[in-house]
N, C-alpha and C. Protein backbone atom coordinates (compact mmCIF):
# COMPACT_ATOMS: atom_id res chain seq x y z
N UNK A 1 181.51 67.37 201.09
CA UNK A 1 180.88 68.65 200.88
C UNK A 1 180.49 69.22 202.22
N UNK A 2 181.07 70.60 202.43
CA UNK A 2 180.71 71.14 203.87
C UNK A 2 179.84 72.47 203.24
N UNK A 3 179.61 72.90 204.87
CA UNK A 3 178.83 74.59 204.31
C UNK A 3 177.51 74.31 205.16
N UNK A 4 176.59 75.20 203.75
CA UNK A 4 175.27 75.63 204.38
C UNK A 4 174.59 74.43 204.77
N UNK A 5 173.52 74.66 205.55
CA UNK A 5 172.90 73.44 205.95
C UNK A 5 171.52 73.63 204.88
N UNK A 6 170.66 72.47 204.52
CA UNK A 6 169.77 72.65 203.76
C UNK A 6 168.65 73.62 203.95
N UNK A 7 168.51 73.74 205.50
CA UNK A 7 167.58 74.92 205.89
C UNK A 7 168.38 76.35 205.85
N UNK A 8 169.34 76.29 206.08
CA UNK A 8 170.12 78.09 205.83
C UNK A 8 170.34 78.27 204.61
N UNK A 9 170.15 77.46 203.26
CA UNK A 9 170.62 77.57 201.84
C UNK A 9 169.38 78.04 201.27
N UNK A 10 169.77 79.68 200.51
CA UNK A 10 169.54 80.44 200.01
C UNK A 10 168.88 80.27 198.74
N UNK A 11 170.24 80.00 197.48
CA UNK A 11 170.32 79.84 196.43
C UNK A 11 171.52 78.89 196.04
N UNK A 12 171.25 78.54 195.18
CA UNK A 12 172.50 77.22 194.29
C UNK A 12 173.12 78.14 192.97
N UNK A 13 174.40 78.44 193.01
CA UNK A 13 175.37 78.74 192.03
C UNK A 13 175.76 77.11 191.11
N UNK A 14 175.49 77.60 189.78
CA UNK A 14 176.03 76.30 189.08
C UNK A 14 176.58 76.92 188.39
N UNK A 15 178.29 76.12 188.55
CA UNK A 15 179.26 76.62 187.96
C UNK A 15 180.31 75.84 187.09
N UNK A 16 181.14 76.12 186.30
CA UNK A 16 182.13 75.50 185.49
C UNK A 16 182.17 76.41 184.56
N UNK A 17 183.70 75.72 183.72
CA UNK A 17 183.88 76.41 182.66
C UNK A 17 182.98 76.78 181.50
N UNK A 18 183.08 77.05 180.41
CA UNK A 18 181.99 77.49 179.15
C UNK A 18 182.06 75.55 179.03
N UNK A 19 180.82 75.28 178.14
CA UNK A 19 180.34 74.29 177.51
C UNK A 19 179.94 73.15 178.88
N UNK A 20 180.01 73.47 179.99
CA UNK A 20 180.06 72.55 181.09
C UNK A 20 178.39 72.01 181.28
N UNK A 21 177.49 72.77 181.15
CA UNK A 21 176.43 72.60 181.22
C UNK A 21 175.13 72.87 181.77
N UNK A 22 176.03 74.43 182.77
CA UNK A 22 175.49 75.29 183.79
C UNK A 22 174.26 75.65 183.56
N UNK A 23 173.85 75.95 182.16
CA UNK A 23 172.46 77.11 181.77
C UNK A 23 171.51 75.35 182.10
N UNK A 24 171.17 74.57 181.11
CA UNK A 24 171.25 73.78 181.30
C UNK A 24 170.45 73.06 182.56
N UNK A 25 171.53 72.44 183.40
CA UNK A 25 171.41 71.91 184.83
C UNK A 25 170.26 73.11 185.55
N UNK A 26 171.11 74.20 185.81
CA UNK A 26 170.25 75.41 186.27
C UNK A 26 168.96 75.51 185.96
N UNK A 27 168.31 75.57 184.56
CA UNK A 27 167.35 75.84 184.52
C UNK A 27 166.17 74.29 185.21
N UNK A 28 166.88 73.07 184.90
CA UNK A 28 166.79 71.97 185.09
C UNK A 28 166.01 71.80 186.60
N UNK A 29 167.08 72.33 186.97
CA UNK A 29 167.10 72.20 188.95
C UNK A 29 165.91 73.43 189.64
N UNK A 30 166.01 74.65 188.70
CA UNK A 30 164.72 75.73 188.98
C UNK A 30 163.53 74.95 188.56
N UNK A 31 163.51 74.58 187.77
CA UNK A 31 161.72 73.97 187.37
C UNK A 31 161.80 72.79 188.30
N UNK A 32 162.52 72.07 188.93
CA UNK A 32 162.15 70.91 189.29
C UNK A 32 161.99 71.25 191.21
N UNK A 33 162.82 72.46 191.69
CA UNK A 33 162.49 73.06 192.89
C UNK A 33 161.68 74.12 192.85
N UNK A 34 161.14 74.15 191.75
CA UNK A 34 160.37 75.48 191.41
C UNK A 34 160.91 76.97 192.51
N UNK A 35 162.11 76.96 191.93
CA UNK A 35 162.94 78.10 192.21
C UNK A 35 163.36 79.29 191.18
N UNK A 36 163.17 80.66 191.36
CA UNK A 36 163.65 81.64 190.84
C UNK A 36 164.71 81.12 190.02
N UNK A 37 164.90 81.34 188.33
CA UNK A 37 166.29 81.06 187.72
C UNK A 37 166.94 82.31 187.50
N UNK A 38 168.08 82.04 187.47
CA UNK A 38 168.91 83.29 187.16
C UNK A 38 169.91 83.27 186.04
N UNK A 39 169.77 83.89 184.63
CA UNK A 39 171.17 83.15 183.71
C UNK A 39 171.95 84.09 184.06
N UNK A 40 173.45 83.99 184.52
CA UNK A 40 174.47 84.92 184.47
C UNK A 40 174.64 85.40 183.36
N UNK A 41 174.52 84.94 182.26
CA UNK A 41 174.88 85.51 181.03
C UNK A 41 174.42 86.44 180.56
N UNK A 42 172.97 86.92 181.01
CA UNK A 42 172.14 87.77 180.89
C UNK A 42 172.38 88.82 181.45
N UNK A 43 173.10 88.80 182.44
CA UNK A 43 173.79 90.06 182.89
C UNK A 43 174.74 90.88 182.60
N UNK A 44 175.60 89.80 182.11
CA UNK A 44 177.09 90.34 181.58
C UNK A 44 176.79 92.06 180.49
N UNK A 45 177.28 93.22 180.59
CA UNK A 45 177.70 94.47 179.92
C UNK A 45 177.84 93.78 178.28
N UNK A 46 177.36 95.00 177.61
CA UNK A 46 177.09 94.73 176.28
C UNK A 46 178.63 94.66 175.73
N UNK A 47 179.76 95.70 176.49
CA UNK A 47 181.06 95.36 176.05
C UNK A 47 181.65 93.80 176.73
N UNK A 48 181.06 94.03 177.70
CA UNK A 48 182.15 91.87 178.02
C UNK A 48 181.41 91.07 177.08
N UNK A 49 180.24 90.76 176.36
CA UNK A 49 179.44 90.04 175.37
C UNK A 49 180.33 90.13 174.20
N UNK A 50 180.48 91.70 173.94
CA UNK A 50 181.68 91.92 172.64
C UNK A 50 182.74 91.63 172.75
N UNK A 51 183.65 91.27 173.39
CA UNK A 51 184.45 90.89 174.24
C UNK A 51 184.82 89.51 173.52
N UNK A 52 184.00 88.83 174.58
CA UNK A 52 183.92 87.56 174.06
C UNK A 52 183.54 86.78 172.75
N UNK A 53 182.72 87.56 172.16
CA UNK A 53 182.36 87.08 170.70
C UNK A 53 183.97 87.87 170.04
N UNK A 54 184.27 88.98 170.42
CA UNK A 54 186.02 88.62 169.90
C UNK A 54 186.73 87.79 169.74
N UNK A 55 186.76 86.84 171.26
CA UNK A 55 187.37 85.86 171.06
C UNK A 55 188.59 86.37 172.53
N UNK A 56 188.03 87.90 173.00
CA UNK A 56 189.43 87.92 173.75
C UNK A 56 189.00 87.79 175.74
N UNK A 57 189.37 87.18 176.25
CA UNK A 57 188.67 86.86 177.67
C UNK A 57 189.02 87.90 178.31
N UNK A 58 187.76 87.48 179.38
CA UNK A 58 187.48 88.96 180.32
C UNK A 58 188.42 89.35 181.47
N UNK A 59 188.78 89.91 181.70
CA UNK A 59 189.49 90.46 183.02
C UNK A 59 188.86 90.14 184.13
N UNK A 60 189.77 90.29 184.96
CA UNK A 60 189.13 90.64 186.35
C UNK A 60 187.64 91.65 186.58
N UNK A 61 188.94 92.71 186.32
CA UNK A 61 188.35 94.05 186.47
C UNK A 61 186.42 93.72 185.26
N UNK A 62 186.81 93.22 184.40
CA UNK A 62 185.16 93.26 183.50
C UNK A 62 184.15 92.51 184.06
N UNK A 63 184.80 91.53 184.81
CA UNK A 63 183.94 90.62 185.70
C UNK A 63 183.45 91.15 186.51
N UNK A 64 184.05 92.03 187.70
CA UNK A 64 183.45 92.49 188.62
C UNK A 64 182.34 92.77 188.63
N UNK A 65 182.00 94.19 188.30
CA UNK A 65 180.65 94.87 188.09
C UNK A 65 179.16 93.65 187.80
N UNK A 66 179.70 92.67 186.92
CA UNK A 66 178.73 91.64 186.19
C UNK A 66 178.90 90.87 187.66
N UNK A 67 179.96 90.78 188.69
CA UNK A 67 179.85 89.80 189.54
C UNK A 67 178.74 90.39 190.39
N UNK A 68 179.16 91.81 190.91
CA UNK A 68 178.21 92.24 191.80
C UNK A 68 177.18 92.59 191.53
N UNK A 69 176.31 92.58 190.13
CA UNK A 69 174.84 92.51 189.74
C UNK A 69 174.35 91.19 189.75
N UNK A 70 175.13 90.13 190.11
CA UNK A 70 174.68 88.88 190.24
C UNK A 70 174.40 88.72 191.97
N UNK A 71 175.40 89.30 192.39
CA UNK A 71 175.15 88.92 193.69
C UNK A 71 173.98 89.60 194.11
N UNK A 72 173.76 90.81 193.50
CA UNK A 72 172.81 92.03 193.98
C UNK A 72 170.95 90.89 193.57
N UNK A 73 171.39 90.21 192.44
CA UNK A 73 169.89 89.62 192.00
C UNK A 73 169.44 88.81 193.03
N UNK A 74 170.82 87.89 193.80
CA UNK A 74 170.90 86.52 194.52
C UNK A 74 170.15 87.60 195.77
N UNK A 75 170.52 88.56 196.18
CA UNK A 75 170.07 89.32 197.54
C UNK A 75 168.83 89.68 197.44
N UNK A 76 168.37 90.29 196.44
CA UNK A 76 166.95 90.49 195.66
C UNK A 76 166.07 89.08 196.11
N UNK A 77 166.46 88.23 195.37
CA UNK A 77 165.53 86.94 195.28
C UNK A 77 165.37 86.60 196.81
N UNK A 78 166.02 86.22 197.91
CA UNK A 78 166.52 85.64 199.00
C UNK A 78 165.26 86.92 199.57
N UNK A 79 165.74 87.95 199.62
CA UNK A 79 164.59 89.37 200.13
C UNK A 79 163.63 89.11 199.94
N UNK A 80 162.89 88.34 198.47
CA UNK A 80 161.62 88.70 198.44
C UNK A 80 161.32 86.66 198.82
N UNK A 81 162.14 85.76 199.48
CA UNK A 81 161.85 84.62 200.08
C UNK A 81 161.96 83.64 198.84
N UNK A 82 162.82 83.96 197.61
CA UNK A 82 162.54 83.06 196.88
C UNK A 82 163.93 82.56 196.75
N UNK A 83 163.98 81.00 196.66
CA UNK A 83 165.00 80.41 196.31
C UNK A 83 165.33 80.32 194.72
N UNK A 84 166.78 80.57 194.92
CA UNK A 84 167.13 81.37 194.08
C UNK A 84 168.29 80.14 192.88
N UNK A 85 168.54 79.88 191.39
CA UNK A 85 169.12 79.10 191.16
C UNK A 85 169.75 79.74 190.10
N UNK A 86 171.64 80.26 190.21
CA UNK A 86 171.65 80.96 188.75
C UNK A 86 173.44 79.90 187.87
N UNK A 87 172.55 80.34 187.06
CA UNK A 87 174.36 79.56 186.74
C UNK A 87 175.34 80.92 185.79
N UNK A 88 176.52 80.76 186.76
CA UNK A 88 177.31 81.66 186.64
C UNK A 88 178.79 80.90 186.33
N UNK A 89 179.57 81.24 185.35
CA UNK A 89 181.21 80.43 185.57
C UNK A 89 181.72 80.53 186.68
N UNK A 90 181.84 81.54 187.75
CA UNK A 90 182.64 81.74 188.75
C UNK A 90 183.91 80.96 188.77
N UNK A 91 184.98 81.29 188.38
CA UNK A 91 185.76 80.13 187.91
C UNK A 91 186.75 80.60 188.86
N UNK A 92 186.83 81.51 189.52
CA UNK A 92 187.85 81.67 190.66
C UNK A 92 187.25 81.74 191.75
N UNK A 93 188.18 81.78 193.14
CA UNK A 93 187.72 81.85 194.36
C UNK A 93 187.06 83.59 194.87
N UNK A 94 187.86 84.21 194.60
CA UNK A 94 187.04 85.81 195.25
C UNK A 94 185.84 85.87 193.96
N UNK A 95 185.75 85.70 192.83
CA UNK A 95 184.39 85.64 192.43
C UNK A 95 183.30 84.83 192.78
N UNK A 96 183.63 83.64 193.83
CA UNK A 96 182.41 82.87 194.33
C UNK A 96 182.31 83.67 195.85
N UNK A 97 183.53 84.31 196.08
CA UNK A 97 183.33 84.98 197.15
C UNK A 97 182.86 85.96 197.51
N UNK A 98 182.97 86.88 196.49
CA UNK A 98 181.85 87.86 195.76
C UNK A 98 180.66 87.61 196.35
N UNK A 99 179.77 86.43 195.16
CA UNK A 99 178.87 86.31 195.37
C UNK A 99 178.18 85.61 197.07
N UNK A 100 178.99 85.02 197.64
CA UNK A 100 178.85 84.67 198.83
C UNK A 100 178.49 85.51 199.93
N UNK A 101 179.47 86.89 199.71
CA UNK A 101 179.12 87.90 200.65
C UNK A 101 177.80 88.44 200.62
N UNK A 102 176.89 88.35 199.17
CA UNK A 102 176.06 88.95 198.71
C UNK A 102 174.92 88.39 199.20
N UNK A 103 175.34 86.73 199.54
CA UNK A 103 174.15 85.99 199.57
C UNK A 103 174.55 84.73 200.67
N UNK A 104 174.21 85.28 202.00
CA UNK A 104 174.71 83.99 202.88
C UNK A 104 174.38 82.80 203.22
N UNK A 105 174.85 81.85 202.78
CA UNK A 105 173.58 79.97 202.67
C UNK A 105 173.79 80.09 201.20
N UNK A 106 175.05 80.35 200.66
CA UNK A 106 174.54 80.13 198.43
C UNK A 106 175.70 78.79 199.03
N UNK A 107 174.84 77.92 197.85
CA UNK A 107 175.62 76.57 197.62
C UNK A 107 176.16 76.51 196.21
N UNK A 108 177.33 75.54 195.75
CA UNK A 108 177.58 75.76 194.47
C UNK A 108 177.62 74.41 193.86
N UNK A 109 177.30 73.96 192.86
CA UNK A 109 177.34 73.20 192.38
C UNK A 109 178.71 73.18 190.84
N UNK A 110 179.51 72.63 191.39
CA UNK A 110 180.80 72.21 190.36
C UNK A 110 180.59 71.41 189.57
N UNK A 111 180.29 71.74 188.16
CA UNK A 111 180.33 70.66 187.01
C UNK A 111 181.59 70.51 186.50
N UNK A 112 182.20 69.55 186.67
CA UNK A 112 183.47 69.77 186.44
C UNK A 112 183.45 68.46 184.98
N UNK A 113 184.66 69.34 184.22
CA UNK A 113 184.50 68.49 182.98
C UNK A 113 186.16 68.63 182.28
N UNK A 114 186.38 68.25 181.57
CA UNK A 114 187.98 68.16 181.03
C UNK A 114 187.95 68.92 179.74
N UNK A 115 189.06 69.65 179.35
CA UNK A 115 189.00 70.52 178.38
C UNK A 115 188.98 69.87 176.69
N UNK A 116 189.18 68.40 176.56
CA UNK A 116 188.88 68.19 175.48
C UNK A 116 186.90 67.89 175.27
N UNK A 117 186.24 67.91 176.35
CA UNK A 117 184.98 67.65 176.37
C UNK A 117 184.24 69.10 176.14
N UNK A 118 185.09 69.97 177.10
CA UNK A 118 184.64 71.50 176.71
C UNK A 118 184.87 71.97 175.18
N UNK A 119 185.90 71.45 174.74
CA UNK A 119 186.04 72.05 173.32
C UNK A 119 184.91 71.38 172.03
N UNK A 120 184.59 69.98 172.57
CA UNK A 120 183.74 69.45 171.50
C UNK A 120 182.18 70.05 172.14
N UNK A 121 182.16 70.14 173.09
CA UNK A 121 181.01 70.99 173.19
C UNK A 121 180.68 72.13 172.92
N UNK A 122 181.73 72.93 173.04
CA UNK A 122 181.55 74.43 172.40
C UNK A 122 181.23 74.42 171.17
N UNK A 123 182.08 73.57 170.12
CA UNK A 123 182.20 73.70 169.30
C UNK A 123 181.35 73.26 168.21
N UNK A 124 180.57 72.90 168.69
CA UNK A 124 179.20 72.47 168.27
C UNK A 124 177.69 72.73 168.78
N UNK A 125 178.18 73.97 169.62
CA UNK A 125 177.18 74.68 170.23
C UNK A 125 176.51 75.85 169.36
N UNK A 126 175.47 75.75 169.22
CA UNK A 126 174.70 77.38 168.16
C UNK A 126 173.82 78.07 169.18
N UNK A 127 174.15 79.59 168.18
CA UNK A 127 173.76 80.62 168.86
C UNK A 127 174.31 81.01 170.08
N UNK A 128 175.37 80.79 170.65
CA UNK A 128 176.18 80.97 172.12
C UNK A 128 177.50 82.33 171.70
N UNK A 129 177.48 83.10 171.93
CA UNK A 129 178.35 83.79 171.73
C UNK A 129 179.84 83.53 172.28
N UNK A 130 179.84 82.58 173.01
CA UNK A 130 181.58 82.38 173.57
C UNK A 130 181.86 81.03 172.61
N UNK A 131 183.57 81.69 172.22
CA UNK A 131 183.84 81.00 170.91
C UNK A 131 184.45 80.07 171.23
N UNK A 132 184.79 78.74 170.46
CA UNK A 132 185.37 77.70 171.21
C UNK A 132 187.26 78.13 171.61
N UNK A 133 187.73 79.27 171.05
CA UNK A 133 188.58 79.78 171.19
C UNK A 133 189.18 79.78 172.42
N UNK A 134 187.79 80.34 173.49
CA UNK A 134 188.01 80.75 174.42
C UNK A 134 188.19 79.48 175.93
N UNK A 135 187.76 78.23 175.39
CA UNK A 135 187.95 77.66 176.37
C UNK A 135 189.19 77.55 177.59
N UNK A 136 190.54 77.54 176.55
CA UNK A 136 191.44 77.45 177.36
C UNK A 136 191.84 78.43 178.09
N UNK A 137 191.37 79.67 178.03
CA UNK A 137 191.30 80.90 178.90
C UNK A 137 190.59 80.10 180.09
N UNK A 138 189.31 79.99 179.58
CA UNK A 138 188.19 79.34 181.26
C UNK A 138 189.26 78.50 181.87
N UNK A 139 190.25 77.38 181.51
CA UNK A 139 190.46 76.62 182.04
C UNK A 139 191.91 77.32 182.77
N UNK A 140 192.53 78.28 182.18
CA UNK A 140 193.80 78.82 182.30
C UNK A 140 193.28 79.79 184.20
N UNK A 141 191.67 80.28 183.84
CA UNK A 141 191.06 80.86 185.07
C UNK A 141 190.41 80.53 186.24
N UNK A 142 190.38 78.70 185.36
CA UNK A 142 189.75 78.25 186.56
C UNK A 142 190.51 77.71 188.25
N UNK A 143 189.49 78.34 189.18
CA UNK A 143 190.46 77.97 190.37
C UNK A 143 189.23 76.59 191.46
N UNK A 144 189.39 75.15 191.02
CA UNK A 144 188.53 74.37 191.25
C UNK A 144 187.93 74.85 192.88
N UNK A 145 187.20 74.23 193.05
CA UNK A 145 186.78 74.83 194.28
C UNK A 145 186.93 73.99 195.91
N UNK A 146 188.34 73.73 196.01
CA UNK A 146 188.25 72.69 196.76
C UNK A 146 188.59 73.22 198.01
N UNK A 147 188.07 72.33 199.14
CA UNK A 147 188.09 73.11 200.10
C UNK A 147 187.20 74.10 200.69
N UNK A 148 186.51 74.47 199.97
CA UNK A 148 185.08 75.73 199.90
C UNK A 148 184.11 75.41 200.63
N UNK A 149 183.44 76.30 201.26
CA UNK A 149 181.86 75.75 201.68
C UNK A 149 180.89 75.51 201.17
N UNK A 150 179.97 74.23 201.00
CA UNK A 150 178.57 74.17 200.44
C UNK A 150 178.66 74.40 199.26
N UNK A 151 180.05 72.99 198.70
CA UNK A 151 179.97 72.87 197.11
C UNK A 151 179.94 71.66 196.77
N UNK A 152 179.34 71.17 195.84
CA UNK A 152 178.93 69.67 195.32
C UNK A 152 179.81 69.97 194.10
N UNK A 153 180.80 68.80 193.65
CA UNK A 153 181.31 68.44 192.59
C UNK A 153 180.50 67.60 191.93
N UNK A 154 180.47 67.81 190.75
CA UNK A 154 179.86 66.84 189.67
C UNK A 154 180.47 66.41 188.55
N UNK A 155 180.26 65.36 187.67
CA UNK A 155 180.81 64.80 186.56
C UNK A 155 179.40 65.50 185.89
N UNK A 156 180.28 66.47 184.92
CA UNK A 156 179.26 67.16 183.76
C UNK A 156 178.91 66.30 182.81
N UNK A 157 179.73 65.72 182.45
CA UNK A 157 179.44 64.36 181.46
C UNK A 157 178.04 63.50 181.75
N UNK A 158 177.47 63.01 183.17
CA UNK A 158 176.06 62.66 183.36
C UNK A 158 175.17 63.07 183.17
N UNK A 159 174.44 62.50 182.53
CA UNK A 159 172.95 62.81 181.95
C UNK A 159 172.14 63.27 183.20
N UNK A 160 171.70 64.68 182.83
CA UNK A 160 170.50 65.45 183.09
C UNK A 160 169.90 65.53 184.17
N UNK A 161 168.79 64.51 183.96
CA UNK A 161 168.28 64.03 185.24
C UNK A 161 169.22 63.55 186.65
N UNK A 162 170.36 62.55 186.08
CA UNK A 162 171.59 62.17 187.12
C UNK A 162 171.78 63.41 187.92
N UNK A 163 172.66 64.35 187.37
CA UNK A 163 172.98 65.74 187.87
C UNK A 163 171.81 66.55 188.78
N UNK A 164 171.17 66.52 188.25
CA UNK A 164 169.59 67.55 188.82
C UNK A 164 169.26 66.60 190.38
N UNK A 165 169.18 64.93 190.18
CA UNK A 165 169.02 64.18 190.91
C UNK A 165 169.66 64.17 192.41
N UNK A 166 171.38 64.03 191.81
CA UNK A 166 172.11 64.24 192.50
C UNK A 166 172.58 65.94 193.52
N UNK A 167 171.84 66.52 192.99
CA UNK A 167 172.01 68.10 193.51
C UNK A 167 170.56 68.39 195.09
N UNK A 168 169.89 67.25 194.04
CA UNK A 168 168.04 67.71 195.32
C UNK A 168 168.58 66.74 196.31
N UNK A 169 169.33 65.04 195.85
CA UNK A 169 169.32 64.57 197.11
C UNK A 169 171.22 65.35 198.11
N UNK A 170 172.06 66.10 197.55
CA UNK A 170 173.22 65.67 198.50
C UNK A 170 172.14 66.86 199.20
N UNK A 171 171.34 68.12 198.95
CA UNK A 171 170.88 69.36 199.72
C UNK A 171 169.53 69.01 200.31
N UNK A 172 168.73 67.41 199.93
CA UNK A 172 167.45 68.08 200.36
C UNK A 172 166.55 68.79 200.03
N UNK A 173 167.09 68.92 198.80
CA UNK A 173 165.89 70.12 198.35
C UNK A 173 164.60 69.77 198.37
N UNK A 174 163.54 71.35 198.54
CA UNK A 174 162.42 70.62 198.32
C UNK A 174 161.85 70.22 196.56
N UNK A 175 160.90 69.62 196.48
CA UNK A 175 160.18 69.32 195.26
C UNK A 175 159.30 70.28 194.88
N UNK A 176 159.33 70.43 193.75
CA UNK A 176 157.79 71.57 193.34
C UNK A 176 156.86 70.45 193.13
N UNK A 177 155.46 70.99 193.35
CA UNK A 177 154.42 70.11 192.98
C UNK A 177 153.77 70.21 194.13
């Protein structure tokens, strides 16, 4: 893992396909660095939400706009000194790049998981509006992140604490409390 150094890092992107475990970890890793959370999902346009509860995946072009109100929050938070933690799919490279430009020192955290694990997770997920339909789109979009700056791969499959654990010690983070 290369990139930001723990003192130039901003905010942490947690990313993977749907069912990976992003909201999750994210909120996990904000209460435990007592850092600003951010859900990407919360951002997304009332038509990409409809969209997806269709069943039909987003474009480029629908992503955008939702990319650059994410990056715009990550610049927000960082402005007003707060470390910042959002989980977003970013499942390609110019959408982490996107957000990168937006926010210089963002680290990402890769939950990486296999598509028969994504499908039993979706698919037994309530109240989530992305249908298990849609996984193989995420996976058809995903562009892993190798090679990138200031990204931690993870096995999504580890319990909770493991993941959260493993994220404060590869960065250093600090502790709340």
């Amino acid at each position: 893992m290369g990139g930001a150094s723990p003192d130039a890092m901003r905010a942490i992107v947690v990313m993977g396909v749907t069912g990976c475990g992003k909201t999750s970890v994210a909120m996990a890793l904000a209460e435990r660095i007592d850092a600003r959370m951010l859900e990407g999902d919360a951002f997304h346009p009332a038509q990409n939400i409809q969209k997806m509860k269709d069943g039909i995946p987003l474009t480029d072009a629908d992503r955008q706009g939702w990319l650059e109100s994410l990056g715009h929050e990550l610049a927000q938070a960082s402005a007003a000194g707060e470390f910042a933690v959002l989980s977003c799919s970013a499942l390609k490279r110019r959408y982490r790049d996107t957000l990168r430009a937006s926010s210089p020192g963002l680290g990402f955290v890769f939950l990486q998981l296999s598509r028969s694990a994504a499908m039993e997770r979706v698919a037994h997920r309530n109240g989530h509006f992305m249908p298990a339909s849609l996984v193989d789109s995420q996976f058809r979009d995903l562009e892993p992140p190798i090679d990138e700056p200031a990204v931690l791969t993870l096995d999504a499959t580890e319990s909770l604490p493991v993941i959260v654990d493993r994220i404060v010690a590869c960065w250093r983070l600090p502790r709340a409390g």
